[in-house]
Protein backbone atom coordinates (compact mmCIF):
# COMPACT_ATOMS: atom_id res chain seq x y z
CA UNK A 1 142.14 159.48 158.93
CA UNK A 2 140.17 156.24 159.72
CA UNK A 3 137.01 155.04 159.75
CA UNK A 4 134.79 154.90 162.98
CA UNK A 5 134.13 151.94 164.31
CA UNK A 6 130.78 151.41 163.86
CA UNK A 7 131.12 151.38 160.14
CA UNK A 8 134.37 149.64 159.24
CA UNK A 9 131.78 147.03 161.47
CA UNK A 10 129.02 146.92 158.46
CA UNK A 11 131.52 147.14 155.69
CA UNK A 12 133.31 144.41 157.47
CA UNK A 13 129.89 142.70 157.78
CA UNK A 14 129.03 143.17 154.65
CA UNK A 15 132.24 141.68 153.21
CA UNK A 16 131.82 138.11 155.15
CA UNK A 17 127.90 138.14 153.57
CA UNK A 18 129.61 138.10 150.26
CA UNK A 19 131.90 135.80 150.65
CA UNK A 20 129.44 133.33 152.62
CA UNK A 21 127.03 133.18 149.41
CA UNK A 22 129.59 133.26 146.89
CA UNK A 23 130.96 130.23 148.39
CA UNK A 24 127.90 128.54 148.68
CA UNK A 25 126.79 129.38 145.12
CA UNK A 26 130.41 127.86 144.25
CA UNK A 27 129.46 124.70 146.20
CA UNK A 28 125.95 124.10 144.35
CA UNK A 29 127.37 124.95 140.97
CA UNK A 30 130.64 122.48 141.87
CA UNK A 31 127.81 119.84 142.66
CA UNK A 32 125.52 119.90 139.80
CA UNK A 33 127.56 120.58 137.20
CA UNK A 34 128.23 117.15 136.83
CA UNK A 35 124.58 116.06 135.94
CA UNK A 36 123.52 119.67 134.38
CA UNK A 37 126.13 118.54 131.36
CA UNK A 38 125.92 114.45 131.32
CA UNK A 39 123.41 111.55 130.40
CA UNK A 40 123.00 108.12 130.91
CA UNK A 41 122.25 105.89 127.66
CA UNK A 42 119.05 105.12 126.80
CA UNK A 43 117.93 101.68 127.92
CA UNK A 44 117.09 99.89 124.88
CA UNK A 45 114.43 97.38 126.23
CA UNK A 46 111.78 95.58 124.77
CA UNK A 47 108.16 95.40 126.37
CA UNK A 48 106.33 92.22 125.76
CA UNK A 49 102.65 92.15 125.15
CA UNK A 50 100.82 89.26 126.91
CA UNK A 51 98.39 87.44 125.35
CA UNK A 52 97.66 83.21 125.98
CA UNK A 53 97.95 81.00 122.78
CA UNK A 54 95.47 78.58 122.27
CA UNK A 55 96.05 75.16 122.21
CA UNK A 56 99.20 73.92 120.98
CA UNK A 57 99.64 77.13 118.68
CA UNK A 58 102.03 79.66 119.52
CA UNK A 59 100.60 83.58 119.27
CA UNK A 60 102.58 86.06 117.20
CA UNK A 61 102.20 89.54 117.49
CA UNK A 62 102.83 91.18 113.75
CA UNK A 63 102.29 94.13 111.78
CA UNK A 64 101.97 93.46 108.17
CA UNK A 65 101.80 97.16 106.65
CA UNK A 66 104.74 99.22 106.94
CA UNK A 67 106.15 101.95 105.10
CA UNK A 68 110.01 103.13 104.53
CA UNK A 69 111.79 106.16 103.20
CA UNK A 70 111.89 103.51 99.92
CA UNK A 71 108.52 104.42 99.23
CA UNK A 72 106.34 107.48 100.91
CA UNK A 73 107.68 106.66 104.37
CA UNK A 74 109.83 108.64 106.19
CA UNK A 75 111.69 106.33 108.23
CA UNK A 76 114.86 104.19 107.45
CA UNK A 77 114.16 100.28 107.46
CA UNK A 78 116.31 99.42 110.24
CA UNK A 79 114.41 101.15 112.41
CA UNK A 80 111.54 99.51 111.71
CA UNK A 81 112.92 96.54 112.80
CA UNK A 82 114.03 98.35 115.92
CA UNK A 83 110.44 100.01 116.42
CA UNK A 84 108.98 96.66 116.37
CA UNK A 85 111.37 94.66 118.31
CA UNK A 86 110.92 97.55 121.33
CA UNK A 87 107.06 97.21 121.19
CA UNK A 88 107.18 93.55 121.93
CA UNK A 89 106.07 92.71 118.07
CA UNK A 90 107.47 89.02 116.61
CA UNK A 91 106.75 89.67 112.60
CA UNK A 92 106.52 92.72 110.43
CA UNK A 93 106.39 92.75 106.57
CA UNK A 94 108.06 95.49 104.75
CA UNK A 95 105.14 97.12 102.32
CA UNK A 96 106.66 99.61 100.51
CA UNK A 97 104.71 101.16 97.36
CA UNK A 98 105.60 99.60 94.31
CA UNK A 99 104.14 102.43 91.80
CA UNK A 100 104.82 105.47 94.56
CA UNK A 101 108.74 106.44 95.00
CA UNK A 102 108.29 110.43 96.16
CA UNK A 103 112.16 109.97 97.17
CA UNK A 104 113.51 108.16 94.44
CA UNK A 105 115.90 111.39 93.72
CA UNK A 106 117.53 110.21 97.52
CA UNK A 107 117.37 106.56 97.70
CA UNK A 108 117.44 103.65 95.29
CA UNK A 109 114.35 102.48 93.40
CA UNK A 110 115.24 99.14 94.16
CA UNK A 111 112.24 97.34 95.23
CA UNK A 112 113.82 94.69 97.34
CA UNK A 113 116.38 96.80 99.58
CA UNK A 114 114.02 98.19 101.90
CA UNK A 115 113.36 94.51 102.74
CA UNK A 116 117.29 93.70 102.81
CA UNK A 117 118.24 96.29 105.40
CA UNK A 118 115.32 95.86 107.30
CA UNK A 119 115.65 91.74 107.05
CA UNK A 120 119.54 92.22 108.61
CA UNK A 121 118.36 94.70 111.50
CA UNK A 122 115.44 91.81 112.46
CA UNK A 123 117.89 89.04 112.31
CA UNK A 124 119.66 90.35 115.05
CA UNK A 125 116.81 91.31 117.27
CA UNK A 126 115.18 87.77 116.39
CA UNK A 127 112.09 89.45 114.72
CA UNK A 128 111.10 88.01 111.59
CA UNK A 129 110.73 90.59 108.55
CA UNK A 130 108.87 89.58 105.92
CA UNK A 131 109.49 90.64 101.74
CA UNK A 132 106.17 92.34 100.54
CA UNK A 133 105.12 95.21 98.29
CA UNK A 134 101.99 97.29 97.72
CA UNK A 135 100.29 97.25 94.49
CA UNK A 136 98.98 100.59 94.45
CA UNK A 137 95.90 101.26 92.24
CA UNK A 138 92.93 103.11 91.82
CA UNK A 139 89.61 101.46 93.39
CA UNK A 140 88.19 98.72 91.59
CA UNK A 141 90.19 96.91 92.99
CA UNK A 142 92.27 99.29 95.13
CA UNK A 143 95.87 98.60 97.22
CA UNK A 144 96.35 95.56 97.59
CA UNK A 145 99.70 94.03 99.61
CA UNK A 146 101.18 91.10 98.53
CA UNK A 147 103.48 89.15 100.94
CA UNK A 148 106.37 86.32 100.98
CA UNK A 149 107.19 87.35 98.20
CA UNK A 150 110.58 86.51 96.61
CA UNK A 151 111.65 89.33 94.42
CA UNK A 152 109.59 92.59 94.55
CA UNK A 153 110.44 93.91 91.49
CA UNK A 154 108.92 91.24 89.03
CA UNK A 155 105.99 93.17 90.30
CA UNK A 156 106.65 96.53 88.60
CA UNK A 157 104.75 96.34 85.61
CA UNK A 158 101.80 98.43 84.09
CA UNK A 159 98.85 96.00 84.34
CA UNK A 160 97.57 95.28 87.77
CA UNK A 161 96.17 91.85 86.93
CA UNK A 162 99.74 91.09 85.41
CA UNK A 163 101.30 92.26 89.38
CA UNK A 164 98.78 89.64 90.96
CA UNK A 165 100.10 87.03 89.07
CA UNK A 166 103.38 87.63 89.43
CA UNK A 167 103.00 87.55 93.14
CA UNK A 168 101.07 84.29 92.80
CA UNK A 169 103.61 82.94 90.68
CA UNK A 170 105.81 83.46 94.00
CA UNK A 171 103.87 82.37 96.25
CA UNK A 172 102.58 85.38 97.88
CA UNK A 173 99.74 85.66 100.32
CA UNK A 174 97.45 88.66 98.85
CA UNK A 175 95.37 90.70 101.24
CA UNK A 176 93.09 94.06 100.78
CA UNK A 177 94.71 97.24 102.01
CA UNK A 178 92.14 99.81 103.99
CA UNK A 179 88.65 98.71 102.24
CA UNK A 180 87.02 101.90 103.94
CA UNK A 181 89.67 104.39 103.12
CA UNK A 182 88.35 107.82 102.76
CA UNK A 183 89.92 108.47 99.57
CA UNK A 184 88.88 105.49 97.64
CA UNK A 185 85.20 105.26 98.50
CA UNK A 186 82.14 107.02 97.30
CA UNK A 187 79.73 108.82 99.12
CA UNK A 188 81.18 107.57 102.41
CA UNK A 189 79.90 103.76 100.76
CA UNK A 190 82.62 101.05 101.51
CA UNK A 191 81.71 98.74 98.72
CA UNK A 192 82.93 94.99 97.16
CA UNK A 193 83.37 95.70 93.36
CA UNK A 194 83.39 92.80 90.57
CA UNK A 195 87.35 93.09 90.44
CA UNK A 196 87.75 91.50 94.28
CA UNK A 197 84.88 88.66 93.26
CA UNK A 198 87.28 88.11 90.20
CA UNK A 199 89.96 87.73 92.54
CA UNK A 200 88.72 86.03 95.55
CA UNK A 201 87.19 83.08 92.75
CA UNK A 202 90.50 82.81 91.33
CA UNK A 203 92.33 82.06 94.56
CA UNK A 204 94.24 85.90 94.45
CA UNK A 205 92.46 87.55 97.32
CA UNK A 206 93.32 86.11 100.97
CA UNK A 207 92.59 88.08 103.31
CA UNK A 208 91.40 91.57 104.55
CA UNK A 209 92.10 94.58 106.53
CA UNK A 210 89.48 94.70 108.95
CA UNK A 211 91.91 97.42 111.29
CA UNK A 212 93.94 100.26 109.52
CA UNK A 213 95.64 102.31 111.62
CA UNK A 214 92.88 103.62 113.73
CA UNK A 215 90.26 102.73 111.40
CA UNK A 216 87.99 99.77 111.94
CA UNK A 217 85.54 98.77 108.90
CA UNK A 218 82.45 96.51 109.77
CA UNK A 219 81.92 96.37 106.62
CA UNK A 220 85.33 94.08 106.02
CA UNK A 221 84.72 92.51 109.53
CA UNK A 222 80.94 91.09 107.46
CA UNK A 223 83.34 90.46 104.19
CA UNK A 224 85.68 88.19 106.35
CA UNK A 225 83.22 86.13 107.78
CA UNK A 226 80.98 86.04 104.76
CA UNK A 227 83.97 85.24 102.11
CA UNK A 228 86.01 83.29 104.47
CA UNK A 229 88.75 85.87 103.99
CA UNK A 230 91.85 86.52 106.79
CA UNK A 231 91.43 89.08 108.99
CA UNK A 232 94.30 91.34 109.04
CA UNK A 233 94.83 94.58 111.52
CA UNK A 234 98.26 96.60 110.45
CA UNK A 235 99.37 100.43 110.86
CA UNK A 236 100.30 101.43 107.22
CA UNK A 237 102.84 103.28 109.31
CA UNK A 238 104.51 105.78 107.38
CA UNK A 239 105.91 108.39 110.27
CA UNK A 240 107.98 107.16 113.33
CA UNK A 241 105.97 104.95 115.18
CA UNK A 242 105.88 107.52 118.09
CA UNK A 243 104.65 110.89 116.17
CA UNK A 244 101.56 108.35 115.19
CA UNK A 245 101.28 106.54 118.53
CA UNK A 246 102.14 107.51 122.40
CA UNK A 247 103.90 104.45 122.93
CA UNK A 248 105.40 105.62 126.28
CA UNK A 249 101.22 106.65 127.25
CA UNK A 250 100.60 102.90 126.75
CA UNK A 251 99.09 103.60 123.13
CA UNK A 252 100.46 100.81 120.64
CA UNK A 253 100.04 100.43 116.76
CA UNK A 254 97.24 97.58 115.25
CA UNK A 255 98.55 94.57 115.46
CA UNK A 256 97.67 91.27 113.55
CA UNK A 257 97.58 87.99 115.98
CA UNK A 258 98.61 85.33 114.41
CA UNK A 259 98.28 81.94 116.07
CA UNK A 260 101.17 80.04 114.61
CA UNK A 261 102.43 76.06 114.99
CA UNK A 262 105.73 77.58 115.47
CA UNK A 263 107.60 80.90 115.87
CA UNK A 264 108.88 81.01 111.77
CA UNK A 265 107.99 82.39 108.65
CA UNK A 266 107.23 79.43 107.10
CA UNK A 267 104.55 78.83 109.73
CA UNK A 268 103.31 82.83 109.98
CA UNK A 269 102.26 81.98 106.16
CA UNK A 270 100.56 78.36 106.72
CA UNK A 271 98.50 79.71 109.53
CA UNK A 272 97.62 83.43 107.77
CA UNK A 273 96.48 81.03 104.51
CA UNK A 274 94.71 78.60 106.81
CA UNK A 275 92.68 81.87 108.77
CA UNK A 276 94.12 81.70 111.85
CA UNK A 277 94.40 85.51 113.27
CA UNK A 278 92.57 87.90 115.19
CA UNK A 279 92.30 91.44 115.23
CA UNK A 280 94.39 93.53 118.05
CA UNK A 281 93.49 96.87 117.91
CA UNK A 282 92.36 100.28 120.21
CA UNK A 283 92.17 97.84 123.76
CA UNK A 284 90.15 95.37 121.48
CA UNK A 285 90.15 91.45 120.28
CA UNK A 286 88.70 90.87 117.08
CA UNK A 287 87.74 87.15 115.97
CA UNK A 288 86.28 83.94 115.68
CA UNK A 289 85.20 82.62 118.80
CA UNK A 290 87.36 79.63 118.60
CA UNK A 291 90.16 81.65 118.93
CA UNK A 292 88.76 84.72 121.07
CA UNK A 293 87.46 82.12 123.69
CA UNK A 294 90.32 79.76 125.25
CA UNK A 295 92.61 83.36 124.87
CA UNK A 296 90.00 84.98 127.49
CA UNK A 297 89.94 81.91 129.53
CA UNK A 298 93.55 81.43 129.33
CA UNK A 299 94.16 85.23 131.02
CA UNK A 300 92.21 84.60 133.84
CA UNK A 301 92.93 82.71 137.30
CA UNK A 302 90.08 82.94 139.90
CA UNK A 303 91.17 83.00 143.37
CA UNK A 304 88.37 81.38 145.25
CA UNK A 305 85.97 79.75 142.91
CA UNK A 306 84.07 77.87 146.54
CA UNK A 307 82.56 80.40 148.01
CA UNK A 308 80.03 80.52 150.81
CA UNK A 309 76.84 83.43 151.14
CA UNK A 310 75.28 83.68 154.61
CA UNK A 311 72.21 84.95 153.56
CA UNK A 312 72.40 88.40 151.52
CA UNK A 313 75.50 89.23 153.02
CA UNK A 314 78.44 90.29 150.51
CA UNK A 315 81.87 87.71 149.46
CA UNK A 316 84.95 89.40 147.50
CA UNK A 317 86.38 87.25 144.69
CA UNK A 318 89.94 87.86 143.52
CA UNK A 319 90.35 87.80 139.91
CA UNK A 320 94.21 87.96 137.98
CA UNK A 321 94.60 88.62 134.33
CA UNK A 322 97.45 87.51 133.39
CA UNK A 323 97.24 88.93 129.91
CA UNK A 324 98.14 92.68 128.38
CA UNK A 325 94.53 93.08 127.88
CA UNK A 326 92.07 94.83 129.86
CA UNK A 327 88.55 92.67 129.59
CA UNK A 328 85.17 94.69 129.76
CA UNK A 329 82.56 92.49 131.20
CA UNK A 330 78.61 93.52 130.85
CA UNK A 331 76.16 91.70 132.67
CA UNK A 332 74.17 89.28 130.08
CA UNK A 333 71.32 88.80 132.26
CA UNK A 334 70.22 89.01 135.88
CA UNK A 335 70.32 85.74 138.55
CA UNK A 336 67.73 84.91 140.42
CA UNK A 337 70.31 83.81 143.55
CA UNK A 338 72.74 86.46 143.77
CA UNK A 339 73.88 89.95 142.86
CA UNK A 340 76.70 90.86 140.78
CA UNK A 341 77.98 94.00 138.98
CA UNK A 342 76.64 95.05 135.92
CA UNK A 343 79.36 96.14 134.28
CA UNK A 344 83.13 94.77 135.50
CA UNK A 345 86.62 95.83 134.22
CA UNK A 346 89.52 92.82 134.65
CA UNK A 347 92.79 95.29 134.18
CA UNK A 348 95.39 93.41 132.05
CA UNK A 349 98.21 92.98 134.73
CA UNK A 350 96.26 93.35 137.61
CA UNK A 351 93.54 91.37 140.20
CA UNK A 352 90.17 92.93 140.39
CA UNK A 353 87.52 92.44 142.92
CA UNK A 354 84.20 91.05 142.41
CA UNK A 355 81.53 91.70 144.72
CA UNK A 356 78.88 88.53 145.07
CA UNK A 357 76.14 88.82 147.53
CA UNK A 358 72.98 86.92 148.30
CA UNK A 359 69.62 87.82 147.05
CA UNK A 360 67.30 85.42 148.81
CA UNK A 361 68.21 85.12 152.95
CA UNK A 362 66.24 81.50 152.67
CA UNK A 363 68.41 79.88 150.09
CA UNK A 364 70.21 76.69 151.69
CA UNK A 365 72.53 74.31 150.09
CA UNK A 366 75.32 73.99 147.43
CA UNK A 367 74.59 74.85 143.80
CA UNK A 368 77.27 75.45 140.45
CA UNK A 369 76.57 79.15 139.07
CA UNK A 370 77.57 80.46 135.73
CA UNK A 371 77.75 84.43 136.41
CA UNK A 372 76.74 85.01 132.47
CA UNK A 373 78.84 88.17 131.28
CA UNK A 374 79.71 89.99 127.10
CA UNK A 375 83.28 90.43 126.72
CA UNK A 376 82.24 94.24 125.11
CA UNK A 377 85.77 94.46 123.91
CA UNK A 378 85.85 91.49 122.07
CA UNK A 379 84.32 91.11 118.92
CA UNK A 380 82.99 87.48 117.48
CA UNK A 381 80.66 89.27 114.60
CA UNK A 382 80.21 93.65 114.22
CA UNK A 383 78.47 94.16 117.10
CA UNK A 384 78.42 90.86 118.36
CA UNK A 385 80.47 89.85 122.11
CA UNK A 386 82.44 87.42 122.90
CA UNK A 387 79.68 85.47 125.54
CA UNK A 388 81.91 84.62 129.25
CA UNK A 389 80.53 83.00 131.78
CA UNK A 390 82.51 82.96 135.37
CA UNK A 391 81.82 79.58 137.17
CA UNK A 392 81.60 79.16 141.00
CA UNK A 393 80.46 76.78 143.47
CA UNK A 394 78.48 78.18 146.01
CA UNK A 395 77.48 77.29 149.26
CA UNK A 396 74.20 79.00 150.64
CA UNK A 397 73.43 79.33 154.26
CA UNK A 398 70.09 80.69 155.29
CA UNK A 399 69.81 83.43 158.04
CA UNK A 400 66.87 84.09 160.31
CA UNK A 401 64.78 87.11 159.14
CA UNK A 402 64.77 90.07 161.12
């Protein structure tokens, strides 16, 4: 006997809903499957950082404290290079611990192979890896890297006078590891023992760390300037770069600038033995104003340096920065003539905006004005700014008052 009507109708009905969605569920999954299961490469690209060289000198970014699997590090070399050569850096030096081999049981204890596989990965990215060890020792006098060298291994030896002079005997440049480290200090007091006098007055102390990681000692900053010692800024990396720093936030390592005759490592040496670095580190320059000076100068192209100020009305200025770094400006002292910001950020990339108006609605004629700004992120001394002062010419015309 058959159905009536009405409900072979809704069975019927109910049949074509099926079949409508299942085919449309058939059609999304026939669609995405194809990106649900596959992936593009990775682009393997390498982001420059942007900073002006002074005069006839060419600046290298480098990195002069790194750590491998060969020591306490956790990383293979090669990657190191490859780390580098991605974050725009020209030179790293392969530091590996000379006394401290936790995975000796895994790798070799050879104290030049870190450098070897490290040295072939940076050949072929063009990024110049340097030979170095640390000479790990209780403070006085503390860890102490030793660069350039030539074999790594002539420094394994019980004495740690007896390692400095093997790495003299190679020609190493010899620089303090992480004066203010936690562990080796006393009652939170960073001090200069007898040991690093002995050393700087026999010509085996160069330079300094005045930037570890994210660690910045004044202290070291006073040391470099006072002792005439080379200011060094490196990671001590020991994890992949990115567990330690958001690279793909914007967030990049320490870095030491070097400002180099030429992009080599026989010229990265002459200039690190001849002083000739800053400090790059946490969105700051750290320096001697000879250096720190012509690179903020360098960055920066004023749009409209002629201006003209109808009375106290209000001109925009366009400034670029060129560079990677973002400048923060802080008024040095007040003008009689116009108003300016107090405080001014130029972005690194970008073109900012600075307002100028007119004080004085009387003022007539043309007059050169040095707009006297501190470079707050740039450090000439602890504590001390990097003085900037923004020239214009400006025309005033008076206005009637009101």
């Amino acid at each position: 006997m058959g159905l009536p009507a009405r409900r072979m109708r809704l069975l019927f009905g109910l049949d074509m809903r099926k079949a409508i969605i299942n085919t449309a569920v058939s059609a999304c999954l026939s669609l995405a499957a194809p990106n649900v299961f596959s992936h593009e490469p990775v682009t393997e690209a390498r982001t420059p950082i942007n900073i002006p060289s002074p005069a006839g000198l060419v600046t290298l970014k480098c990195d002069f404290h790194i750590h491998t699997v060969f020591s306490d590090g956790l990383v293979w070399p090669s990657v190191r290079a490859q780390e580098a050569w991605r974050e725009g850096l020209d030179a790293i030096a392969i530091t590996d611990h000379i006394e401290y081999q936790p995975h000796k049981a895994d790798v070799s204890t050879n104290h030049n192979r870190a450098y070897e596989i490290a040295q072939k990965s940076g050949a072929e990215l063009d990024l110049l890896v340097i030979r170095g060890s640390e000479i790990t020792r209780k403070m006085p006098p503390g860890h102490l890297n030793a660069i350039f060298l030539t074999n790594a291994a002539a420094l394994a030896v019980s004495n740690w006078q007896d390692a400095v002079t093997a790495a003299l005997g190679q020609g190493a440049f010899i620089f303090w590891n992480h004066p203010g480290w936690e562990a080796q200090i006393t009652n939170g007091i960073v001090r200069w023992y007898a040991e690093h006098t002995q050393l700087l007055e026999q010509g085996a102390l160069h330079g300094i760390e005045v930037v570890n990681g994210r660690e910045y000692y004044p202290e070291a900053h006073r040391w470099a300037i006072e002792k005439k010692l080379t200011m060094l800024s490196n990671s001590d990396i020991h994890s992949p770069l990115n567990m330690d720093y958001h690279t793909h936030a914007g967030d990049r390592r320490p870095l030491t600038l070097v400002f180099a005759r030429e992009r080599s490592a026989a010229a990265l040496q002459e200039a690190l033995q001849k002083r000739r670095t800053a400090v790059y580190a946490d969105g700051r320059l750290i320096g001697e104003e000879q250096y720190l000076a012509p690179i903020f100068a360098q960055s920066l192209e004023i749009k409209n340096r002629q201006i003209t100020l109808k009375g106290k009305q209000q001109v925009l200025v366009q400034i670029a920065n060129h560079s990677s770094l973002d400048y923060e400006l802080a008024l040095a002292a007040e003008l009689e003539q116009v108003k300016i910001p107090k405080k001014l950020v130029l972005a690194g990339g970008k073109t900012v905006l600075l307002r100028i108006a007119g004080k004085d609605a009387s003022l007539k004629g043309a007059r050169k004005l040095s707009l006297p700004y501190m470079v707050k992120n740039l450090l000439i001394g602890p504590e001390k700014y990097l003085p900037a002062n923004l020239e214009f010419d400006i025309t005033f015309v008076p206005t009637p008052a009101k």
